[in-house]
N, C-alpha and C. Protein backbone atom coordinates (compact mmCIF):
# COMPACT_ATOMS: atom_id res chain seq x y z
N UNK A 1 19.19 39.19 0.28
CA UNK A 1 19.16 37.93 -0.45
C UNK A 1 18.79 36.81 0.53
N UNK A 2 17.87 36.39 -0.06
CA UNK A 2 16.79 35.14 1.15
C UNK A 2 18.13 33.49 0.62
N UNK A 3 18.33 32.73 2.18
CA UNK A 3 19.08 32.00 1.98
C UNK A 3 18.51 31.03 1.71
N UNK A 4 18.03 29.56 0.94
CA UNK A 4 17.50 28.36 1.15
C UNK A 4 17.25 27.86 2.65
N UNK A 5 15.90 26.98 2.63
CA UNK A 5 15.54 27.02 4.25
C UNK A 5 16.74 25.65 4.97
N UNK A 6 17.18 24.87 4.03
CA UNK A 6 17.91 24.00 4.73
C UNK A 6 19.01 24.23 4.27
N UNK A 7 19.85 24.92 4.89
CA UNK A 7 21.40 25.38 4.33
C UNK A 7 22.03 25.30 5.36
N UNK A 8 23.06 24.37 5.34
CA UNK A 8 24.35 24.40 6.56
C UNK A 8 25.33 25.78 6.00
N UNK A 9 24.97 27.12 6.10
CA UNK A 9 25.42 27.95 5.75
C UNK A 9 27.07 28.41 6.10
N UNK A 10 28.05 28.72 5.33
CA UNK A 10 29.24 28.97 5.77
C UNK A 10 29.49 30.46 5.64
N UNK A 11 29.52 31.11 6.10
CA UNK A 11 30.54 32.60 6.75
C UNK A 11 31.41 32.92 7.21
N UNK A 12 32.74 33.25 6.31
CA UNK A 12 33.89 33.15 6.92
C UNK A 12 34.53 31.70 7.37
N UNK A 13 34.58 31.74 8.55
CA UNK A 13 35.41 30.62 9.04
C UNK A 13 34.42 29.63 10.04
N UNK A 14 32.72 30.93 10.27
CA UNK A 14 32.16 29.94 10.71
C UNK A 14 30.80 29.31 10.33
N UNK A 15 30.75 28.20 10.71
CA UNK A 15 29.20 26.96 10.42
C UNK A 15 27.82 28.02 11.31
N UNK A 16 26.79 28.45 10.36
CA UNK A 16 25.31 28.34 10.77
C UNK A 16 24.45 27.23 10.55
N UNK A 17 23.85 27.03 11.30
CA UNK A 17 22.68 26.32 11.12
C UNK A 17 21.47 27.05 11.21
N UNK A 18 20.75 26.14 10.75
CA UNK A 18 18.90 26.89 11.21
C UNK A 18 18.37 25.79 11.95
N UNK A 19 17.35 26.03 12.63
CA UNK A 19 16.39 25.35 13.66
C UNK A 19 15.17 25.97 13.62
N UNK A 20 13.77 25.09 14.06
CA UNK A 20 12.42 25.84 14.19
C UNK A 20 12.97 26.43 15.64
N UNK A 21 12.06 27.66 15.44
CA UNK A 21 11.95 28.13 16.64
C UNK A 21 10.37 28.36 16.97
N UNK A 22 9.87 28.30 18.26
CA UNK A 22 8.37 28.22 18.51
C UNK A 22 8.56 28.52 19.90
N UNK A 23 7.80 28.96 20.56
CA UNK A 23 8.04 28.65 22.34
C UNK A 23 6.35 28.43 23.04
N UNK A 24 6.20 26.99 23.63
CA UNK A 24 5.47 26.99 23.94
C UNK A 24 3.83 26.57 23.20
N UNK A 25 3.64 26.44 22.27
CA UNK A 25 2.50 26.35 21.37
C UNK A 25 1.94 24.61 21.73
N UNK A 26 0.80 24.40 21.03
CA UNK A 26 0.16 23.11 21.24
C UNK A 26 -0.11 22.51 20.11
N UNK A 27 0.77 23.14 18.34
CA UNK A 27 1.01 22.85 17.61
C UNK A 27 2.27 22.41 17.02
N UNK A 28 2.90 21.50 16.40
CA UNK A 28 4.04 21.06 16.12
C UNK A 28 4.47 22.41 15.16
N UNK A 29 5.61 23.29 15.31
CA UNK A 29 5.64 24.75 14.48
C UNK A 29 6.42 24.35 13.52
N UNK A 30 6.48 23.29 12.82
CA UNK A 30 7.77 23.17 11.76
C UNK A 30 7.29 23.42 10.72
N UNK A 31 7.40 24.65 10.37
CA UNK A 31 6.38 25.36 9.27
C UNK A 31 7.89 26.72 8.77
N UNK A 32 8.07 27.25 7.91
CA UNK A 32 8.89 27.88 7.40
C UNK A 32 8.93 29.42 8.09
N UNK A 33 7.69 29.21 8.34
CA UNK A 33 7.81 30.48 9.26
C UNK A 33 8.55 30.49 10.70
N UNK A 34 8.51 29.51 11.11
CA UNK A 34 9.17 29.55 12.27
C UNK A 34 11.04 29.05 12.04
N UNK A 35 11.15 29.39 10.99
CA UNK A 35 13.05 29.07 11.09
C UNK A 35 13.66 30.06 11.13
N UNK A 36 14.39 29.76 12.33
CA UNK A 36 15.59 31.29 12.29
C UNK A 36 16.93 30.55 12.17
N UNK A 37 17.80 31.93 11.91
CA UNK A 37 18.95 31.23 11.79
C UNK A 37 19.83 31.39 12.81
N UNK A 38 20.50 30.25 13.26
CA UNK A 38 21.18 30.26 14.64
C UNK A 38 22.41 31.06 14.55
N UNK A 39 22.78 31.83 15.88
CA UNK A 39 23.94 32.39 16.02
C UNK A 39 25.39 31.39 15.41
N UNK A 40 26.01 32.22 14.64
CA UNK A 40 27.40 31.61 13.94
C UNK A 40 28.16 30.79 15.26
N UNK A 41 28.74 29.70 15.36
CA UNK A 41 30.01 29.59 16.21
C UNK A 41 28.91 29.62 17.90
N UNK A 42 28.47 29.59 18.01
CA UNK A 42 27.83 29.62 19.95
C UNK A 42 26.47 28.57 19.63
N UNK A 43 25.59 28.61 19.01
CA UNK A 43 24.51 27.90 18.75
C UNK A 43 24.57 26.81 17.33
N UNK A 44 25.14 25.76 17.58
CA UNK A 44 25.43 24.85 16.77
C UNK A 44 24.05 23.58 17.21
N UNK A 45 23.69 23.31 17.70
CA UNK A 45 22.36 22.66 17.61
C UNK A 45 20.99 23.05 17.67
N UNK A 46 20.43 22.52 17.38
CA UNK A 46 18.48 22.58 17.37
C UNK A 46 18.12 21.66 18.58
N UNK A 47 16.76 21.98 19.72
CA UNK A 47 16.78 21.90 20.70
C UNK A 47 15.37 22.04 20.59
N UNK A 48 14.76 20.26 21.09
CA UNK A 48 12.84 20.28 21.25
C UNK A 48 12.74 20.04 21.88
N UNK A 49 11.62 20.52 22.92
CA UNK A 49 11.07 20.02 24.26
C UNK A 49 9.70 19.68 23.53
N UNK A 50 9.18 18.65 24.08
CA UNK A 50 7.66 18.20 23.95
C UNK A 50 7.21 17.72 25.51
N UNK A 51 5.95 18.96 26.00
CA UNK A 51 5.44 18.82 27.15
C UNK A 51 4.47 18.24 27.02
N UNK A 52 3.92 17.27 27.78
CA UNK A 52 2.27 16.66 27.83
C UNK A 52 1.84 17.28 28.94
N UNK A 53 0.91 18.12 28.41
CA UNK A 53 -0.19 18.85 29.42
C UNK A 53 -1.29 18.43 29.70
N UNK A 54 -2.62 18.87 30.81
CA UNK A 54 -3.44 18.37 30.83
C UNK A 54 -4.23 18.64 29.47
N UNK A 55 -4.32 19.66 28.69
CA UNK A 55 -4.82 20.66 27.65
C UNK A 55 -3.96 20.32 26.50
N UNK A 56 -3.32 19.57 26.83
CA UNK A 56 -2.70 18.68 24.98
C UNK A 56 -0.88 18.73 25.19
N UNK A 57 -0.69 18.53 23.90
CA UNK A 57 0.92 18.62 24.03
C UNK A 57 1.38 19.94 23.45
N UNK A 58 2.28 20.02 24.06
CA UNK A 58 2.70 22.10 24.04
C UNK A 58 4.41 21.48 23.29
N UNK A 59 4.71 22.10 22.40
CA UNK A 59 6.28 22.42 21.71
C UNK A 59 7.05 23.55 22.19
N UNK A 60 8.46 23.26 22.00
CA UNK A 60 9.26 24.38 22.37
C UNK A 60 10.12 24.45 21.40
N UNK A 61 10.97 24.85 20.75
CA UNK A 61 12.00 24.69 19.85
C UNK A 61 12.61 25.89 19.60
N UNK A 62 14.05 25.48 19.37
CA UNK A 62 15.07 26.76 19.39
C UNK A 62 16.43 26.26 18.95
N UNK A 63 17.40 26.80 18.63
CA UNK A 63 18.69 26.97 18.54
C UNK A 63 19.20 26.47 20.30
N UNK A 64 20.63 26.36 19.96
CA UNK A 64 20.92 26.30 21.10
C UNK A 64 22.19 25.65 21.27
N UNK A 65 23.41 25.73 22.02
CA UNK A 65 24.74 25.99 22.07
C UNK A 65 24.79 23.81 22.65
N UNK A 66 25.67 23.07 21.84
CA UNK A 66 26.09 21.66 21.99
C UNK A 66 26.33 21.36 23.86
N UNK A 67 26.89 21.96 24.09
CA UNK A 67 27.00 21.67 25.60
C UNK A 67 25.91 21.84 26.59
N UNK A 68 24.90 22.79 26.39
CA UNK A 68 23.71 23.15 27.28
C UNK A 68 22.86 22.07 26.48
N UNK A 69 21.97 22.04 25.79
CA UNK A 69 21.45 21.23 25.23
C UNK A 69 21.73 19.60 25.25
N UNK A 70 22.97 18.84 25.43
CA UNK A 70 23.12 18.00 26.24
C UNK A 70 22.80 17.90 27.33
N UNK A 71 23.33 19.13 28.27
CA UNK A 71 23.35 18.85 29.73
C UNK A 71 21.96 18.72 30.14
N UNK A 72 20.92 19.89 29.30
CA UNK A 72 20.07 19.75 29.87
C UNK A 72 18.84 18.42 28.91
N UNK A 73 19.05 18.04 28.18
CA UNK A 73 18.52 17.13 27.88
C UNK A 73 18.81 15.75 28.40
N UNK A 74 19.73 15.54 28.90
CA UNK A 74 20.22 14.61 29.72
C UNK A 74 19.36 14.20 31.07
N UNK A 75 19.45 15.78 32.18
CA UNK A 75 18.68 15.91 33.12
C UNK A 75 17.05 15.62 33.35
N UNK A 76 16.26 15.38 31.39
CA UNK A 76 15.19 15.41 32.05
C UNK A 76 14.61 13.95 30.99
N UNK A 77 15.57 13.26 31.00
CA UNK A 77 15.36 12.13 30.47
C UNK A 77 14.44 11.27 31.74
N UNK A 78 14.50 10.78 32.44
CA UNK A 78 13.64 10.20 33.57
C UNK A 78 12.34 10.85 33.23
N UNK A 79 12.34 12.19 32.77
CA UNK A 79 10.72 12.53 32.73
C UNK A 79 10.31 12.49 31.40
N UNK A 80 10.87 11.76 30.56
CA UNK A 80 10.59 11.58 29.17
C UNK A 80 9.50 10.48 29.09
N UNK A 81 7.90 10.43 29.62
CA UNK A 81 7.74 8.82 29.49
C UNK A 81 6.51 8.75 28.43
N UNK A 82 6.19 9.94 28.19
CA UNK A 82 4.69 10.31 26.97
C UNK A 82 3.85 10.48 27.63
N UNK A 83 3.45 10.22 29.09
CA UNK A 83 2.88 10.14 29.51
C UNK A 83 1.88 11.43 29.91
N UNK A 84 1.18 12.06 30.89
CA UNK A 84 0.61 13.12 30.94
C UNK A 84 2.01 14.34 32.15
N UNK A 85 2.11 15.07 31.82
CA UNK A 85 2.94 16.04 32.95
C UNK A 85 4.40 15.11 32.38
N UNK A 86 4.80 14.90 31.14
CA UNK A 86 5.92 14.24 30.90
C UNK A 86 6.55 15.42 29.79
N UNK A 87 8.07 15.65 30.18
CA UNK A 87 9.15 16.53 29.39
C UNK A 87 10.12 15.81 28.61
N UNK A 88 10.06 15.93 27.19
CA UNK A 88 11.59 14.90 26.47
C UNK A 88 11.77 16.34 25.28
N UNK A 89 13.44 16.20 25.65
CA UNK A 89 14.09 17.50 25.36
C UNK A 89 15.38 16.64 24.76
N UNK A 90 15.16 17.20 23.36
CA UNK A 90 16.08 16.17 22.38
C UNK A 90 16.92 17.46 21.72
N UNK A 91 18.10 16.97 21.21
CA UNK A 91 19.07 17.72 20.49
C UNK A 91 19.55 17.17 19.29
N UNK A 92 20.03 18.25 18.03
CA UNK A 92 20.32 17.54 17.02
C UNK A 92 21.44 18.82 16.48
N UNK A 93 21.86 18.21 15.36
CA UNK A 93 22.65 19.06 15.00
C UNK A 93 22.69 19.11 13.55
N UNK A 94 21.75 18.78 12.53
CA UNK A 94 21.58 19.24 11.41
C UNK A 94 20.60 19.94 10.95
N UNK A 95 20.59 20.74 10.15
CA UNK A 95 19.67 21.60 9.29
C UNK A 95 18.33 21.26 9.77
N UNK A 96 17.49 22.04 10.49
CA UNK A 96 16.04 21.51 10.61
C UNK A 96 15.49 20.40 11.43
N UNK A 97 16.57 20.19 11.86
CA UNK A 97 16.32 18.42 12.34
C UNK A 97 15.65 18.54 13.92
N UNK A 98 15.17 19.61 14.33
CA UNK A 98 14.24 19.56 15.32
C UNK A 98 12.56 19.91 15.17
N UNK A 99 12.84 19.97 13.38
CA UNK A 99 11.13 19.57 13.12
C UNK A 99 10.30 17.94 13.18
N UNK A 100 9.42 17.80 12.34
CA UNK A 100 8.64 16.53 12.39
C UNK A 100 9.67 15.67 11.95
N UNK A 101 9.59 14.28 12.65
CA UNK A 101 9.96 13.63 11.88
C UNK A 101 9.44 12.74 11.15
N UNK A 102 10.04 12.46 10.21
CA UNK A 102 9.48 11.77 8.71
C UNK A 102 9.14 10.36 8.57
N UNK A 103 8.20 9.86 8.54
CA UNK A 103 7.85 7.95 8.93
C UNK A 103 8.33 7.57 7.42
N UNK A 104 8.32 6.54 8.26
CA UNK A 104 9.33 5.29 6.87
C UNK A 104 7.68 5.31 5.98
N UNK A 105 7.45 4.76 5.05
CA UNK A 105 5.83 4.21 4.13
C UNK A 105 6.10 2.61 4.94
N UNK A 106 5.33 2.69 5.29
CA UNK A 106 4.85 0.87 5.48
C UNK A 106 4.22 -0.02 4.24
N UNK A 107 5.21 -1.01 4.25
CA UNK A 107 4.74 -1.67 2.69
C UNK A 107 3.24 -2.82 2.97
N UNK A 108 2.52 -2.21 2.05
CA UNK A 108 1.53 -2.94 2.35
C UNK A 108 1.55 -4.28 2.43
N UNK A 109 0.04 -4.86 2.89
CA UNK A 109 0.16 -6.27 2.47
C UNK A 109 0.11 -6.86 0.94
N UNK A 110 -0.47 -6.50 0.22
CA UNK A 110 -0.14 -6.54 -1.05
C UNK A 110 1.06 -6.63 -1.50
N UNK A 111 1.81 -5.57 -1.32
CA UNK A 111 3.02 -5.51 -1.64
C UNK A 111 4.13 -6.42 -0.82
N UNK A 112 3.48 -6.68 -0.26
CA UNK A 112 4.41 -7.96 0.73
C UNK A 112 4.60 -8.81 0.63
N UNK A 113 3.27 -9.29 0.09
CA UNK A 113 2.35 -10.98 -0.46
C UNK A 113 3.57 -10.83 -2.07
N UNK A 114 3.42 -9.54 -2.58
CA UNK A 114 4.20 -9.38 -3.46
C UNK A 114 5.04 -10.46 -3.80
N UNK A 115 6.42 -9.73 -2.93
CA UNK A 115 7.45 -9.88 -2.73
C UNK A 115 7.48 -11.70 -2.67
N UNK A 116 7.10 -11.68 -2.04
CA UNK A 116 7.01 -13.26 -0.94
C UNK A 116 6.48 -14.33 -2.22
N UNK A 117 5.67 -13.95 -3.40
CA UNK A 117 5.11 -14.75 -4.61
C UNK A 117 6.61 -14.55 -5.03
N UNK A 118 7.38 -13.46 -5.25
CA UNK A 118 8.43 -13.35 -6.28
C UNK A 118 9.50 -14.62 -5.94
N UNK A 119 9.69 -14.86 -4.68
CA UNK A 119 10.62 -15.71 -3.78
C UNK A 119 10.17 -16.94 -4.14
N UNK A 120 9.20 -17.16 -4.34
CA UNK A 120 8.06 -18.50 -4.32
C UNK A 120 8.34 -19.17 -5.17
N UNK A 121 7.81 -18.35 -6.40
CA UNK A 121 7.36 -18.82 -7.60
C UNK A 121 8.69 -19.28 -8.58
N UNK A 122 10.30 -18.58 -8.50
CA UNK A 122 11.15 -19.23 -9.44
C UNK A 122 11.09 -20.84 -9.31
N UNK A 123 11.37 -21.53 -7.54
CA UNK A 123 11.38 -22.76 -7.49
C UNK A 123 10.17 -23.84 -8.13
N UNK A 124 8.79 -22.87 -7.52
CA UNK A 124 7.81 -23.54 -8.07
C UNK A 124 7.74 -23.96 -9.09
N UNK A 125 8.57 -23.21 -10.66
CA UNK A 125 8.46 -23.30 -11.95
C UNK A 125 9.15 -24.47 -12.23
N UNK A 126 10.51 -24.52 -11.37
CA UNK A 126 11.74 -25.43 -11.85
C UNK A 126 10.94 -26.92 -11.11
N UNK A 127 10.03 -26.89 -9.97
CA UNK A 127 9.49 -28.45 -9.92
C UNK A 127 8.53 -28.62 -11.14
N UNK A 128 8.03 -27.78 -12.15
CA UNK A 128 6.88 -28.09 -12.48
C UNK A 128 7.49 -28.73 -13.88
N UNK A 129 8.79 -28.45 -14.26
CA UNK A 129 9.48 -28.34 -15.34
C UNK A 129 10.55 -29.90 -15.12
């Protein structure tokens, strides 16, 4: 029986999670194929490295136990800068949450000008009146 891909799954007494897993690729792998499900009770977070290579940006992603995944994401913060030969190794701890992340929509200008007529226009009415 196939579980739903974002399930904070319970067994017994203990919490699974899922995380992408990928090692190494020059594609972002957050694709369904790459989710495994993390060890019960020892691997409680999701764990991304993003390398800038000369040959593009390379992904890593995995499961991975709250205390290592700090420690070592901690250690390579100084080399986090985007830059080229730069490592940022982030940790999370919900369902999936070391895939893409999701951009806000940017409200257009239209829709801005919108807004900004709506604010405008009650006073405008009450001088005209």
């Amino acid at each position: 029986k196939r579980r739903p891909a974002s399930c904070l799954c319970v067994t017994g007494d203990g919490l699974q999670i899922q995380c992408y897993q990928c090692e190494g690729v020059n594609y972002d792998c957050s694709t369904p194929e790459f989710i495994v499900n993390c060890t019960v009770n020892v691997q409680d977070m999701c764990q991304k490295e993003v390398l800038v290579k000369p040959d593009g940006t390379h992904y890593r992603k995995s499961c991975a136990s709250s205390s290592a995944c700090l420690i070592t994401s901690s250690g390579y913060q100084q080399f986090c800068t985007g830059r080229l030969n730069s490592v940022c190794i982030s940790c999370c701890s919900t369902p999936l949450c070391n895939g893409v992340k999701k951009k806000r929509p940017v409200p257009s200008a239209a829709a801005a000008s919108g807004r900004a007529l709506l604010f405008l226009t009650p006073p405008m009415l009450l001088h005209l009146t």
